[in-house]
N, C-alpha and C. Protein backbone atom coordinates (compact mmCIF):
# COMPACT_ATOMS: atom_id res chain seq x y z
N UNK A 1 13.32 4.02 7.79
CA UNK A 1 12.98 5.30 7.15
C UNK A 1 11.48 5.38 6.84
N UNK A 2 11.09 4.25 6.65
CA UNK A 2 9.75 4.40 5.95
C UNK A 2 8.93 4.42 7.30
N UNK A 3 9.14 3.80 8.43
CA UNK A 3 8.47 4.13 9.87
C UNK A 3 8.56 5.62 10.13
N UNK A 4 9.88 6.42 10.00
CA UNK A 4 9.19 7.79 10.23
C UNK A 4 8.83 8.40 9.00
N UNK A 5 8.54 7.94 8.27
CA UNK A 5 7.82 8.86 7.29
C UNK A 5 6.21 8.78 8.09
N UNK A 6 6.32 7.76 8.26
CA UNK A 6 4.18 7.12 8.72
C UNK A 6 4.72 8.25 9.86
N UNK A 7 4.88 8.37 10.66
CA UNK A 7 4.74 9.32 11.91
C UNK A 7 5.34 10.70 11.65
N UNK A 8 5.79 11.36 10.38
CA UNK A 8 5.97 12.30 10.33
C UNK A 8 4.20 12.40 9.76
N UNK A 9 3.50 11.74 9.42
CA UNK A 9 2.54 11.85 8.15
C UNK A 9 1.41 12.04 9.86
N UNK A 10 2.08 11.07 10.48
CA UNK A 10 0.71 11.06 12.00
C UNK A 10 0.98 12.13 12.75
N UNK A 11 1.82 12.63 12.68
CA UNK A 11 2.13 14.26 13.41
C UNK A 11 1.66 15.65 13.01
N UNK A 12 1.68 15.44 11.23
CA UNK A 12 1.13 16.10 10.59
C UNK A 12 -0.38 16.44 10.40
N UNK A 13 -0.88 15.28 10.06
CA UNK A 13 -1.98 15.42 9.91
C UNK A 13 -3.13 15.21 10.83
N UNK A 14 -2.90 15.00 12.43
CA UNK A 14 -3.64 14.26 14.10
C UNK A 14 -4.76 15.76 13.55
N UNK A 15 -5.71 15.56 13.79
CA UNK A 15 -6.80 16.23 14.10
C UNK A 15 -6.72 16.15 15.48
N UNK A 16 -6.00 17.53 15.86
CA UNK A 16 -5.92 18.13 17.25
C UNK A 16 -7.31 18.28 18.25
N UNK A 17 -7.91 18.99 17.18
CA UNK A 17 -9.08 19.33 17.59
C UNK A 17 -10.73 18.18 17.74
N UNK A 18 -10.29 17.01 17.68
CA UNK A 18 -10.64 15.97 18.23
C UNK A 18 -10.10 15.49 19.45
N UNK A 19 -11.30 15.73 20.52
CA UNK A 19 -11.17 15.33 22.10
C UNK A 19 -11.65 13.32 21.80
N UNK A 20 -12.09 13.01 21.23
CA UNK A 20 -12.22 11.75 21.34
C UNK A 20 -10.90 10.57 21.46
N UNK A 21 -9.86 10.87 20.27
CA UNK A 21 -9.05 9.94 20.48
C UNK A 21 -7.73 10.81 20.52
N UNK A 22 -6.02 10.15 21.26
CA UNK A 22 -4.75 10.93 20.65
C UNK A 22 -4.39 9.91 20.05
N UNK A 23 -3.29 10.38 19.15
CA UNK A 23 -2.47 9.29 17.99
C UNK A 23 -2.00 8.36 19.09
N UNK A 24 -1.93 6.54 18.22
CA UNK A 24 -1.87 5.93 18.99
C UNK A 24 -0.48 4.89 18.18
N UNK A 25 0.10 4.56 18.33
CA UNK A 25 1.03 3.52 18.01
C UNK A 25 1.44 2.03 18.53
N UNK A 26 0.79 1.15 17.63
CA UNK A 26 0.51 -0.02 18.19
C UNK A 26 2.08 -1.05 17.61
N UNK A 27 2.67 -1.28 18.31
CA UNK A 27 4.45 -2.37 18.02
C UNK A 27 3.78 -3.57 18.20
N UNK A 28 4.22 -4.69 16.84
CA UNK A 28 4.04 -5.84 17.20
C UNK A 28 5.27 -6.55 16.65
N UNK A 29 5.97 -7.64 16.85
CA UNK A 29 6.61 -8.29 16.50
C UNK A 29 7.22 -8.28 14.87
N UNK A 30 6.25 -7.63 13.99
CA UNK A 30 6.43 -7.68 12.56
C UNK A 30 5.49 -6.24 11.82
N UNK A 31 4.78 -6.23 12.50
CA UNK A 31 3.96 -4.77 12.02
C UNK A 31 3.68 -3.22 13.10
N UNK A 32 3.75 -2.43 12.89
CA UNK A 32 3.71 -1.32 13.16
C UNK A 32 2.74 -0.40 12.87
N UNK A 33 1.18 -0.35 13.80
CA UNK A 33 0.25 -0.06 12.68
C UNK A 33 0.46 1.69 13.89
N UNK A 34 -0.18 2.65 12.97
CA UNK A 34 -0.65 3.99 13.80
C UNK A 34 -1.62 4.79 13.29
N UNK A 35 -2.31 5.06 14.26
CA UNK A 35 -3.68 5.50 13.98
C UNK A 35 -4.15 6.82 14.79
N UNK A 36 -4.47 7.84 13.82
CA UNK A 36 -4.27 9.48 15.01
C UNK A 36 -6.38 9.66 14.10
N UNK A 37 -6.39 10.64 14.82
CA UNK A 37 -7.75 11.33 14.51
C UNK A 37 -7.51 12.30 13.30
N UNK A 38 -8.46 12.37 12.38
CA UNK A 38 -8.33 12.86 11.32
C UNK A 38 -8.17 12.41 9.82
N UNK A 39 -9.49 12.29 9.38
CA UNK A 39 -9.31 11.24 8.11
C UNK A 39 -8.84 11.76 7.11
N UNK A 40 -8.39 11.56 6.15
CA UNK A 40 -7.99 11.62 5.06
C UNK A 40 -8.69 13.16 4.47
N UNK A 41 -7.96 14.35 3.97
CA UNK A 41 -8.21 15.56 3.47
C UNK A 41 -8.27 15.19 1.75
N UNK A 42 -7.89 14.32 1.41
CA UNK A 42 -7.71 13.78 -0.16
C UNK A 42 -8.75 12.54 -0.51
N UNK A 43 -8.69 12.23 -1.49
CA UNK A 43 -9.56 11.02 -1.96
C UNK A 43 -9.07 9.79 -2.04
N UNK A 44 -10.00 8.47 -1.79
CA UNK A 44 -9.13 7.35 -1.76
C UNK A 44 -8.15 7.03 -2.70
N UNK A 45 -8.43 7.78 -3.83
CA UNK A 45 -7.67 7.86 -5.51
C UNK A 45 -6.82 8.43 -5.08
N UNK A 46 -6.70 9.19 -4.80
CA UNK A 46 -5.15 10.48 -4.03
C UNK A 46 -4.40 9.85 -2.92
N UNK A 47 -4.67 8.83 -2.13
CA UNK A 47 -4.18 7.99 -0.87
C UNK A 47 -3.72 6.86 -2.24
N UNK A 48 -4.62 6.24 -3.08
CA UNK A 48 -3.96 5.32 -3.57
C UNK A 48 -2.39 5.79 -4.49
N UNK A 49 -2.59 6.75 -5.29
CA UNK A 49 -1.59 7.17 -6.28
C UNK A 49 -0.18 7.86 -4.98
N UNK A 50 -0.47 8.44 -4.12
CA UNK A 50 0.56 9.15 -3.14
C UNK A 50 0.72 10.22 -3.44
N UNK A 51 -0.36 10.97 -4.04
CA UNK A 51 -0.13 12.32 -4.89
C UNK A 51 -0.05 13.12 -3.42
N UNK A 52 0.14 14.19 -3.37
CA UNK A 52 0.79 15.59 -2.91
C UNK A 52 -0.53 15.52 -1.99
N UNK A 53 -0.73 15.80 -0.73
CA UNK A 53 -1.40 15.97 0.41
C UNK A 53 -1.51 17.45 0.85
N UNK A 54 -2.58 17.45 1.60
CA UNK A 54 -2.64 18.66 2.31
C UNK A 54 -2.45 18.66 3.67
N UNK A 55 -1.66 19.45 4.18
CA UNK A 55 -1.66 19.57 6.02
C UNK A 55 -1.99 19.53 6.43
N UNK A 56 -3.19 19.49 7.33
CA UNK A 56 -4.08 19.61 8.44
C UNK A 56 -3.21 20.29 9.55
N UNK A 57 -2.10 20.37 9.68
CA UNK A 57 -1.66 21.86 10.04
C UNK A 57 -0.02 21.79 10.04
N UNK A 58 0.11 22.98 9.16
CA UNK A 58 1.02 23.33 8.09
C UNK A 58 1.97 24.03 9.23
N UNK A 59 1.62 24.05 10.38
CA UNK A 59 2.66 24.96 11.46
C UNK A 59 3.64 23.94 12.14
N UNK A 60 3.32 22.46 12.40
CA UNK A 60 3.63 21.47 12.50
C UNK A 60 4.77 20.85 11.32
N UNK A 61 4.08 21.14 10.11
CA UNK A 61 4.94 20.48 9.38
C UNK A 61 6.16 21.14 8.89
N UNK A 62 6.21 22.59 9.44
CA UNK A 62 6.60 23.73 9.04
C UNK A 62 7.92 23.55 9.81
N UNK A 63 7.57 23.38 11.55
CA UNK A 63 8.57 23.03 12.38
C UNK A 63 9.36 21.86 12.01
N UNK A 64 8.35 20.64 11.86
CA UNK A 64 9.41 19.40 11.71
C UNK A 64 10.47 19.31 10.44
N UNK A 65 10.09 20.38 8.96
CA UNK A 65 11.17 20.84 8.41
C UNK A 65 12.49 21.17 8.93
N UNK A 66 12.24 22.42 9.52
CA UNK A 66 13.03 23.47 9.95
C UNK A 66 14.01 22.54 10.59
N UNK A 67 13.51 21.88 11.29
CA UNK A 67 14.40 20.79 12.62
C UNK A 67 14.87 19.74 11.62
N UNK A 68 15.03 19.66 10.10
CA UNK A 68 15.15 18.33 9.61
C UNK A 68 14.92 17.28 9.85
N UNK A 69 13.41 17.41 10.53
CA UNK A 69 12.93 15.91 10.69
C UNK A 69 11.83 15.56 9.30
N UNK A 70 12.19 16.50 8.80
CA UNK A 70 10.96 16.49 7.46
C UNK A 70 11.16 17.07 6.12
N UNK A 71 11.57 16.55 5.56
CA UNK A 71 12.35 17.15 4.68
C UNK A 71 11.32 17.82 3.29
N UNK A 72 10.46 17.07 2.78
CA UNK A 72 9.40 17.67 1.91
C UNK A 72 7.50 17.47 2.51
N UNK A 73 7.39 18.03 3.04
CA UNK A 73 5.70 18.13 3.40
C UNK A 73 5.10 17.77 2.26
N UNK A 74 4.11 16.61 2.85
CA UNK A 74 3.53 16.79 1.61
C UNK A 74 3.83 15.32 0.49
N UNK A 75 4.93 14.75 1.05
CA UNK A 75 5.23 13.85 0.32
C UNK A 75 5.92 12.42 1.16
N UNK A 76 5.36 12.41 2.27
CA UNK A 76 5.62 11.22 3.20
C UNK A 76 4.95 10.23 2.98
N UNK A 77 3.46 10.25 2.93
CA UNK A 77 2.93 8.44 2.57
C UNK A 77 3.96 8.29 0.77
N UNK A 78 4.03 8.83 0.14
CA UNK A 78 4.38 8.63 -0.88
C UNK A 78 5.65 7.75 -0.75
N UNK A 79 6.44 8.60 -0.25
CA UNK A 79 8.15 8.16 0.06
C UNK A 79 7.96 6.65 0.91
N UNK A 80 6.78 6.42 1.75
CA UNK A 80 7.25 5.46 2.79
C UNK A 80 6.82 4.19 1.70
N UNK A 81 5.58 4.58 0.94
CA UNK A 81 5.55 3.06 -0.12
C UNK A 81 6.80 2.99 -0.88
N UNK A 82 7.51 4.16 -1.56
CA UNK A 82 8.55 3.72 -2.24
C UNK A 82 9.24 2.52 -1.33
N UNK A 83 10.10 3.21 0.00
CA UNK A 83 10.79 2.91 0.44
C UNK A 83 10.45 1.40 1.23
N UNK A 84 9.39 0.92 1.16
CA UNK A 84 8.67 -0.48 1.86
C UNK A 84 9.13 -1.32 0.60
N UNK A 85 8.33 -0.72 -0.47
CA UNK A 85 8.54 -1.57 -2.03
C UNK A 85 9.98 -1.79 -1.96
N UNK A 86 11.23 -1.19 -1.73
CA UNK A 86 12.28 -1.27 -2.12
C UNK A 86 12.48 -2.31 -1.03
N UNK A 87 12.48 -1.78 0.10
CA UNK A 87 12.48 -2.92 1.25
C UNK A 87 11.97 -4.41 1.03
N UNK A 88 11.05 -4.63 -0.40
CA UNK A 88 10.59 -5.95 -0.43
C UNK A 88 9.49 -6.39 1.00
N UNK A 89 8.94 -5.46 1.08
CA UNK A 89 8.30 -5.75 2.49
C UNK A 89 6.44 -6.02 1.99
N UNK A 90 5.88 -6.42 3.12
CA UNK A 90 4.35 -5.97 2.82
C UNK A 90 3.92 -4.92 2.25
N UNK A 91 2.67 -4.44 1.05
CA UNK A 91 2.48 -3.69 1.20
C UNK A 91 1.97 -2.68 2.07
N UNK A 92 2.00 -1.57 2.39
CA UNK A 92 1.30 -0.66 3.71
C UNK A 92 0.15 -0.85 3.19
N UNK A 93 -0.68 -0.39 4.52
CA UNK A 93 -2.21 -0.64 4.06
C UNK A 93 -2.20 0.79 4.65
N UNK A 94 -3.24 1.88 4.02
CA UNK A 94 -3.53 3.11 4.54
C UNK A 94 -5.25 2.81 4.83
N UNK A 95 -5.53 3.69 5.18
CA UNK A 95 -7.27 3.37 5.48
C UNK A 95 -7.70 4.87 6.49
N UNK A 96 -8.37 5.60 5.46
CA UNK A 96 -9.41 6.61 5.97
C UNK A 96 -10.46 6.28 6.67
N UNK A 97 -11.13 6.57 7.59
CA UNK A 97 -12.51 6.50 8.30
C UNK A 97 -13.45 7.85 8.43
N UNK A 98 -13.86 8.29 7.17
CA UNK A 98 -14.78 9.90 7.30
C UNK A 98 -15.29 9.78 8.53
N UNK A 99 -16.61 8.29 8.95
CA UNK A 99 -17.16 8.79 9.49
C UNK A 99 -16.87 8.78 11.27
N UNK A 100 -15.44 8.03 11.50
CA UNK A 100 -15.20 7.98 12.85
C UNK A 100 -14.21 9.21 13.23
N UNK A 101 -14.24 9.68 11.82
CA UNK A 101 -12.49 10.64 11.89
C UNK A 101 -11.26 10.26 12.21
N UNK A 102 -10.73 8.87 11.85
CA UNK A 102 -9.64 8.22 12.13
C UNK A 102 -8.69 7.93 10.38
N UNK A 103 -7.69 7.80 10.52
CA UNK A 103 -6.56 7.61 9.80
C UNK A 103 -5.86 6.55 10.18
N UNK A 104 -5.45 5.75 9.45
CA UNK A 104 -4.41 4.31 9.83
C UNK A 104 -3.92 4.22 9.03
N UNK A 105 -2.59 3.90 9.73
CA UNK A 105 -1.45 3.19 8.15
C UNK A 105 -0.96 1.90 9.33
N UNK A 106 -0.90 0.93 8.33
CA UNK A 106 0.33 -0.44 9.17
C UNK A 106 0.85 -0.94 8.23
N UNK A 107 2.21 -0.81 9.23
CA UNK A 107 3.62 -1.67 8.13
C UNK A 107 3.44 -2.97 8.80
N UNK A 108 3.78 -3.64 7.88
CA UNK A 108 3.94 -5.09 7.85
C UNK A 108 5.48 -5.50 7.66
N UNK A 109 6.24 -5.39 8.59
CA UNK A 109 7.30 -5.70 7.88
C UNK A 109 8.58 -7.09 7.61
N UNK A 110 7.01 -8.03 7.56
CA UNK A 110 7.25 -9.58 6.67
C UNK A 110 8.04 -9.17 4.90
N UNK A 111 8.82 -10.38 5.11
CA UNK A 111 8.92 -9.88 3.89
C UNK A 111 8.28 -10.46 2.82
N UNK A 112 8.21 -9.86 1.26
CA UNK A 112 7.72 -10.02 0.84
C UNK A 112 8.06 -11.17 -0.27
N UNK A 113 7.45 -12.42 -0.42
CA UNK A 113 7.74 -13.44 -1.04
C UNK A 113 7.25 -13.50 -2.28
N UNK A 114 7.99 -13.29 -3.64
CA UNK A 114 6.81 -13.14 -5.01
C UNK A 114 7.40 -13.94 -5.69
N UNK A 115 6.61 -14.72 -6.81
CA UNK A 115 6.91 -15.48 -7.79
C UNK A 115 7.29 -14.42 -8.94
N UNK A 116 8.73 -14.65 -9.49
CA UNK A 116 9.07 -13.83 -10.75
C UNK A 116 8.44 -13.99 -11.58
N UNK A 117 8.50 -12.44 -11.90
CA UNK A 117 7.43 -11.74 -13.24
C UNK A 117 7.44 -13.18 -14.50
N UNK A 118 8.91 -12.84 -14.80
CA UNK A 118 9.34 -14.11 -15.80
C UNK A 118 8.32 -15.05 -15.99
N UNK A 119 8.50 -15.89 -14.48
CA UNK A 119 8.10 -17.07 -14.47
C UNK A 119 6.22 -17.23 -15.42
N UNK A 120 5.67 -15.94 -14.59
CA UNK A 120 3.83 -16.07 -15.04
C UNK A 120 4.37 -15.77 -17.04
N UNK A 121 5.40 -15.18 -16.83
CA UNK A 121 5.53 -14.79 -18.58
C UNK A 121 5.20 -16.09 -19.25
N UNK A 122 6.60 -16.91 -18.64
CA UNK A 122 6.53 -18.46 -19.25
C UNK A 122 5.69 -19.71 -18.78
N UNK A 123 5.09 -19.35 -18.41
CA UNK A 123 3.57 -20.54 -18.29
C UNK A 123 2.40 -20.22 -18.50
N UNK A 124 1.97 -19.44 -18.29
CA UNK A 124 0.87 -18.83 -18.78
C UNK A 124 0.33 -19.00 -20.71
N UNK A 125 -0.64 -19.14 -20.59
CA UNK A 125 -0.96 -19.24 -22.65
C UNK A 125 -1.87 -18.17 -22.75
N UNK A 126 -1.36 -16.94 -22.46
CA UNK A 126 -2.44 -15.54 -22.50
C UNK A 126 -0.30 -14.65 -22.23
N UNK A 127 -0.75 -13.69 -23.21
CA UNK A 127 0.78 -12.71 -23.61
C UNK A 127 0.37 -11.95 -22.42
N UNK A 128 1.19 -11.74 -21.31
CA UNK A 128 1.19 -10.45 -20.52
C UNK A 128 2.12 -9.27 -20.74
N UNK A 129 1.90 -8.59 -20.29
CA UNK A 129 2.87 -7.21 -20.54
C UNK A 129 3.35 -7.10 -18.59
N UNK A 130 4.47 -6.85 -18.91
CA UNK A 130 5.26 -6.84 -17.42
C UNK A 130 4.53 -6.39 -16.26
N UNK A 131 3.56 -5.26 -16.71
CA UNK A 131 2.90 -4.87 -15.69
C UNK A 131 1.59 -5.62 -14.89
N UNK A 132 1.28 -5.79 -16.01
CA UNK A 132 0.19 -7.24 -15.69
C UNK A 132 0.84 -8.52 -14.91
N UNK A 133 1.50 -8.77 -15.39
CA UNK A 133 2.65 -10.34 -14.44
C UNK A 133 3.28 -9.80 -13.32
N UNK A 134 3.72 -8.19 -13.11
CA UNK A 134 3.87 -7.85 -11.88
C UNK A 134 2.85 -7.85 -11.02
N UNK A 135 1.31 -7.46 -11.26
CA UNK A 135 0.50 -7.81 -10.37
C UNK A 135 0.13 -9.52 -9.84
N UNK A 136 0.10 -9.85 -11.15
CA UNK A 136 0.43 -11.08 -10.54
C UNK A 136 1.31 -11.51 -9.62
N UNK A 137 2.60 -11.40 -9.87
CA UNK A 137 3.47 -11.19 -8.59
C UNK A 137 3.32 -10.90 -7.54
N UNK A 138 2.75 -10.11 -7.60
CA UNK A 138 2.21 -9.71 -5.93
C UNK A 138 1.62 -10.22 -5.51
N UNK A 139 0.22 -10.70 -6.45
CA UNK A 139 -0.39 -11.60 -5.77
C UNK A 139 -0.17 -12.95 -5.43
N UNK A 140 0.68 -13.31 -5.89
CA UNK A 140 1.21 -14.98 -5.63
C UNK A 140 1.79 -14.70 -3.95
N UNK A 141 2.09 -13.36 -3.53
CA UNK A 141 2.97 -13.33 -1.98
C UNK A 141 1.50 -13.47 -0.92
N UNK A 142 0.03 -13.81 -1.35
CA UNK A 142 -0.69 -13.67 -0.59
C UNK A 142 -2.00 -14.27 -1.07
N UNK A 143 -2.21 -15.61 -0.59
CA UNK A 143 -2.75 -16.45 -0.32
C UNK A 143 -4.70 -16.00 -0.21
N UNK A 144 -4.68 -15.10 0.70
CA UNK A 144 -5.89 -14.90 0.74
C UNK A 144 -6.29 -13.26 0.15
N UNK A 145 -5.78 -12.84 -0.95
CA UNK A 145 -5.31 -11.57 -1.78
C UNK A 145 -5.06 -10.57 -0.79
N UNK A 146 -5.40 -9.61 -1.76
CA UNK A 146 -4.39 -8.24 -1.42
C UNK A 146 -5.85 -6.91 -1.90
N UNK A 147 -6.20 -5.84 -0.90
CA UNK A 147 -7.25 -4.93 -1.53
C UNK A 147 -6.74 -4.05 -2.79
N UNK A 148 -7.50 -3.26 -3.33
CA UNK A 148 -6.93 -2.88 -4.49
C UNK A 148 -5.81 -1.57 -3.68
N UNK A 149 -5.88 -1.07 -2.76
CA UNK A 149 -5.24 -0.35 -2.54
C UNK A 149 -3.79 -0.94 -2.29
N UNK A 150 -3.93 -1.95 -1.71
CA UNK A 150 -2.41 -2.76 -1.36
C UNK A 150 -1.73 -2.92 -2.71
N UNK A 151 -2.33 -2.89 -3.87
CA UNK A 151 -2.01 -3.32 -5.17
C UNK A 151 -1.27 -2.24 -5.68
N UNK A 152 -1.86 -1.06 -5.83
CA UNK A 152 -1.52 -0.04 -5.74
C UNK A 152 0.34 0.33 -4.95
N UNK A 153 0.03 0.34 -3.38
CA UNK A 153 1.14 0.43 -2.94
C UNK A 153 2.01 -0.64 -2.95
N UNK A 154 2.08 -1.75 -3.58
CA UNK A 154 2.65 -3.09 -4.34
C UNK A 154 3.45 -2.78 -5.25
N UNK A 155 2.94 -2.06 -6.30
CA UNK A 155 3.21 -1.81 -7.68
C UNK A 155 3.82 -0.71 -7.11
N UNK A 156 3.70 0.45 -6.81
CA UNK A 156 4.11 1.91 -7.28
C UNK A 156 2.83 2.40 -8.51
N UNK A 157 1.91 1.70 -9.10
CA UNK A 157 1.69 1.68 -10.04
C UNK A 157 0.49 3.29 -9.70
N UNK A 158 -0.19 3.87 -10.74
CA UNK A 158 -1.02 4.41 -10.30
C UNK A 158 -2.65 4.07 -10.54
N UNK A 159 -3.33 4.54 -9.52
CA UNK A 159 -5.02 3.99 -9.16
C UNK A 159 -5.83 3.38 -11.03
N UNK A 160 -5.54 4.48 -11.71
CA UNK A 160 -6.33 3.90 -13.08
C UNK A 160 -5.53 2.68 -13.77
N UNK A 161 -4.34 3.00 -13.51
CA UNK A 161 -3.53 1.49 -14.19
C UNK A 161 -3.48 0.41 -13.64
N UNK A 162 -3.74 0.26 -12.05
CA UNK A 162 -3.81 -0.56 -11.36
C UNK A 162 -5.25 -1.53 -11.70
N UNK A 163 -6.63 -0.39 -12.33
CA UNK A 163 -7.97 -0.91 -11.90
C UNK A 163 -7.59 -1.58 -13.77
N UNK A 164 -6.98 -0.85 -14.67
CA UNK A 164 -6.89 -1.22 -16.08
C UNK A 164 -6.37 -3.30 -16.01
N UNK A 165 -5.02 -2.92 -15.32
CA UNK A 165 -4.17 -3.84 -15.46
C UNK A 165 -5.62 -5.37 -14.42
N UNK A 166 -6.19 -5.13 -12.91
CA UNK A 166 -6.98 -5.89 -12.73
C UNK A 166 -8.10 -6.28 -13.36
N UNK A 167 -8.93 -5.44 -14.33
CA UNK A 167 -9.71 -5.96 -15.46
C UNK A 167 -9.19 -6.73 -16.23
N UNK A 168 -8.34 -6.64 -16.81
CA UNK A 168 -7.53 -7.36 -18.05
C UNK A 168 -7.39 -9.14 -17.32
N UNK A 169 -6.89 -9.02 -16.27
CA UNK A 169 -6.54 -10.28 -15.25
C UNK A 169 -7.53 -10.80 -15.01
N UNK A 170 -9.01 -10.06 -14.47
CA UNK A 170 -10.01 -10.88 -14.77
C UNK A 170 -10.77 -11.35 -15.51
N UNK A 171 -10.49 -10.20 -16.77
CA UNK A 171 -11.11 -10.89 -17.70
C UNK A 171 -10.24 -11.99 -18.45
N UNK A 172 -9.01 -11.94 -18.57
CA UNK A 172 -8.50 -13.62 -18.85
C UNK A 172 -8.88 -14.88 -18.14
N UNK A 173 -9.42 -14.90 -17.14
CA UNK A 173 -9.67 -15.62 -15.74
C UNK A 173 -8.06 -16.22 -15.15
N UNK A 174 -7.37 -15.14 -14.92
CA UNK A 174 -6.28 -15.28 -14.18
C UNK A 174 -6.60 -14.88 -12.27
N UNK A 175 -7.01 -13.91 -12.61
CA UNK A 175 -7.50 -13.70 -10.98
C UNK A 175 -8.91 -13.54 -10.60
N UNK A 176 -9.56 -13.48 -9.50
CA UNK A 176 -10.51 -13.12 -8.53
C UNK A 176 -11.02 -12.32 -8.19
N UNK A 177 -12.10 -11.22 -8.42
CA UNK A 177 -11.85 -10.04 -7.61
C UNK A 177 -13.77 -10.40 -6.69
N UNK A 178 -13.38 -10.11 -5.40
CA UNK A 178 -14.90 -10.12 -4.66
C UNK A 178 -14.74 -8.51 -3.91
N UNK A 179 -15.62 -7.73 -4.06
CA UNK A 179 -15.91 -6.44 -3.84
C UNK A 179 -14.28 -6.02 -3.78
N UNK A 180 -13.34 -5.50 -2.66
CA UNK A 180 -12.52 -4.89 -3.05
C UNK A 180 -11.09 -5.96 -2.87
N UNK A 181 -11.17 -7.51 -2.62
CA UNK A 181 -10.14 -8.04 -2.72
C UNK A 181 -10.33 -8.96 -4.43
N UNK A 182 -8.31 -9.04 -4.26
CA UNK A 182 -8.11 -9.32 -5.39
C UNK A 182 -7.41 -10.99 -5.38
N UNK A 183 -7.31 -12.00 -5.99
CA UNK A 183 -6.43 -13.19 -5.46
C UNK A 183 -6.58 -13.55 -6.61
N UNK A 184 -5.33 -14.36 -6.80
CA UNK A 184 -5.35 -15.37 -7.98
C UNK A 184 -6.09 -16.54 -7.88
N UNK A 185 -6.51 -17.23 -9.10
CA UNK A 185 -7.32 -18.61 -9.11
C UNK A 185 -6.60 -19.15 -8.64
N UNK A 186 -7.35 -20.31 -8.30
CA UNK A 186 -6.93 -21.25 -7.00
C UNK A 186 -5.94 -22.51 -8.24
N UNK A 187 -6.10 -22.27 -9.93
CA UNK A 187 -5.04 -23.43 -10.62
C UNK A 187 -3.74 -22.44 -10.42
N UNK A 188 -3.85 -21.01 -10.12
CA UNK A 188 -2.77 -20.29 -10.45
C UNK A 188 -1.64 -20.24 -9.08
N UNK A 189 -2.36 -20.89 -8.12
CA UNK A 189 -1.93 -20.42 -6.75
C UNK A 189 -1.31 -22.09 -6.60
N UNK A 190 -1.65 -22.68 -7.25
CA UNK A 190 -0.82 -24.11 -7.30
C UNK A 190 0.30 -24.08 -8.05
N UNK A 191 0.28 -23.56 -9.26
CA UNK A 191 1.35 -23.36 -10.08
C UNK A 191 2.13 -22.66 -9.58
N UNK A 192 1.64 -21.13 -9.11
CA UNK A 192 2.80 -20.46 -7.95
C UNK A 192 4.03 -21.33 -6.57
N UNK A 193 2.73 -21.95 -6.09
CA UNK A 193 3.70 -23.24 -5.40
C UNK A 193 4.81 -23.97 -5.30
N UNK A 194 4.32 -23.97 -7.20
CA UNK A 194 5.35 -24.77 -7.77
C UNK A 194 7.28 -24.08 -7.78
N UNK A 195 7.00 -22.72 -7.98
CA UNK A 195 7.99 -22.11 -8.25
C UNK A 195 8.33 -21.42 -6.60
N UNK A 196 9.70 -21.50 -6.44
CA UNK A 196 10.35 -20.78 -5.31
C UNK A 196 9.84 -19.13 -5.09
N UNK A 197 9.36 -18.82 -4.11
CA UNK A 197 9.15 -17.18 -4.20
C UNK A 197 10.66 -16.71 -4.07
N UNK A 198 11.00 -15.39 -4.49
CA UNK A 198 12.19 -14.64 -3.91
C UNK A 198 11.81 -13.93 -3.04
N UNK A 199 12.63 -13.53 -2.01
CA UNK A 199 12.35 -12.97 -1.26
C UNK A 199 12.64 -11.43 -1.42
C-alpha cells in the first residue's frame, strides 16, 4: 500500500513539462526508490511533517480519484510514512532537488530493528520522556544514523518536535548530530548491542 501511495504521489506531481527527464522507477531486492521531474511545491518542513500538498496537476489527480486509484489527493506521502512505520520498515527518505527539478522518495523495505523504548528508560541516568527514548529507538536500528528527515518519518513525530526532542539528546550527550545526520554515541551503540532489537 505504501508503494502505491509513492506512485500515486509520482503521477501526481511528474513535472510534465520537463523534456529533460520521465519518472523513473528503480526495483532492487529490498528498496524501491522513484524519481519523476518536479521538485517539491512545499517546504522541506511541509515534506517533513506530511502536511497537505499541492498538485502539480490536479486533472491527474482528479482522474486517479474518480477510478479509485486515489482516494484523498493530497495526502499520499503522508499515508505511505504512516503505513511503512506500521510496517516496521525503514524509514522513507523523500528528497527535493529545486535546482535539478527532481523529486525522490525510496522505500527501504528492511525491516526495522529497534531497541525498546523501555529498555533506554532503564539504563540510562538522565529521565527521558517516551518521545525522546523513541528517537533513540530509532536510532539504535542504524549504525551510521539517520537524517533529520528520516527521524521525522521514523517517529510520525512533527518537524519542531523532532528538532526539540534532538536538542535535548544532544545536549545530554546521548547522541551526535554532524550537519544533518543524527547517531547515537558510540558508549550508547554498545549498550544497544547489548539488548536484542525487535523487529
Amino acid at each position: 500500500m505504501a508503494v502505491r501511495e509513492a506512485l500515486i504521489n509520482l503521477m501526481i506531481h511528474q513535472d510534465y513539462s520537463d523534456p529533460r527527464t520521465v519518472a523513473q522507477i528503480e526495483l532492487e531486492p529490498d528498496r524501491t526508490t522513484m524519481v519523476n521531474a518536479g521538485a517539491s511545491l512545499v517546504s522541506q518542513e511541509e515534506l517533513n511533517d506530511g502536511g497537505t500538498s499541492t498538485a502539480r496537476n490536479p486533472l491527474v489527480a482528479r482522474a486517479l480519484k474518480l477510478i479509485g486509484f486515489a482516494e484523498l489527493a493530497g495526502s499520499g506521502l503522508r499515508e505511505a510514512h504512516r503505513l511503512w512505520r506500521n510496517a516496521r520498515r525503514q524509514p522513507i527518505v523523500v528528497a527535493s532537488d529545486d535546482t535539478n527539478n527532481r523529486f525522490r522518495i525510496v522505500l527501504d523495505s528492511r525491516p526495522l530493528k529497534v531497541v525498546a523504548d523501555t529498555f533506554w528508560q532503564q539504563h540510562l541516568g538522565v529521565k527521558l520522556s517516551p518521545e525522546q527514548a523513541r528517537v533513540l529507538s530509532l536510532l539504535s536500528a542504524s549504525l551510521e544514523g539517520m537524517s533529520f528527515a528520516e527521524l521525522c518519518a521514523g517517529t510520525g513525530y512533527r518537524s519542531k518536535e523532532v528538532q526539540q526532542l534532538c536538542d535535548y539528546l544532544v545536549m545530554q550527550q546521548l547522541i551526535d548530530q554532524a550537519e544533518d545526520n543524527y547517531r547515537l554515541k558510540p558508549h550508547l551503540i554498545e549498550l544497544a548491542k547489548q539488548r536484542k532489537p525487535k523487529a
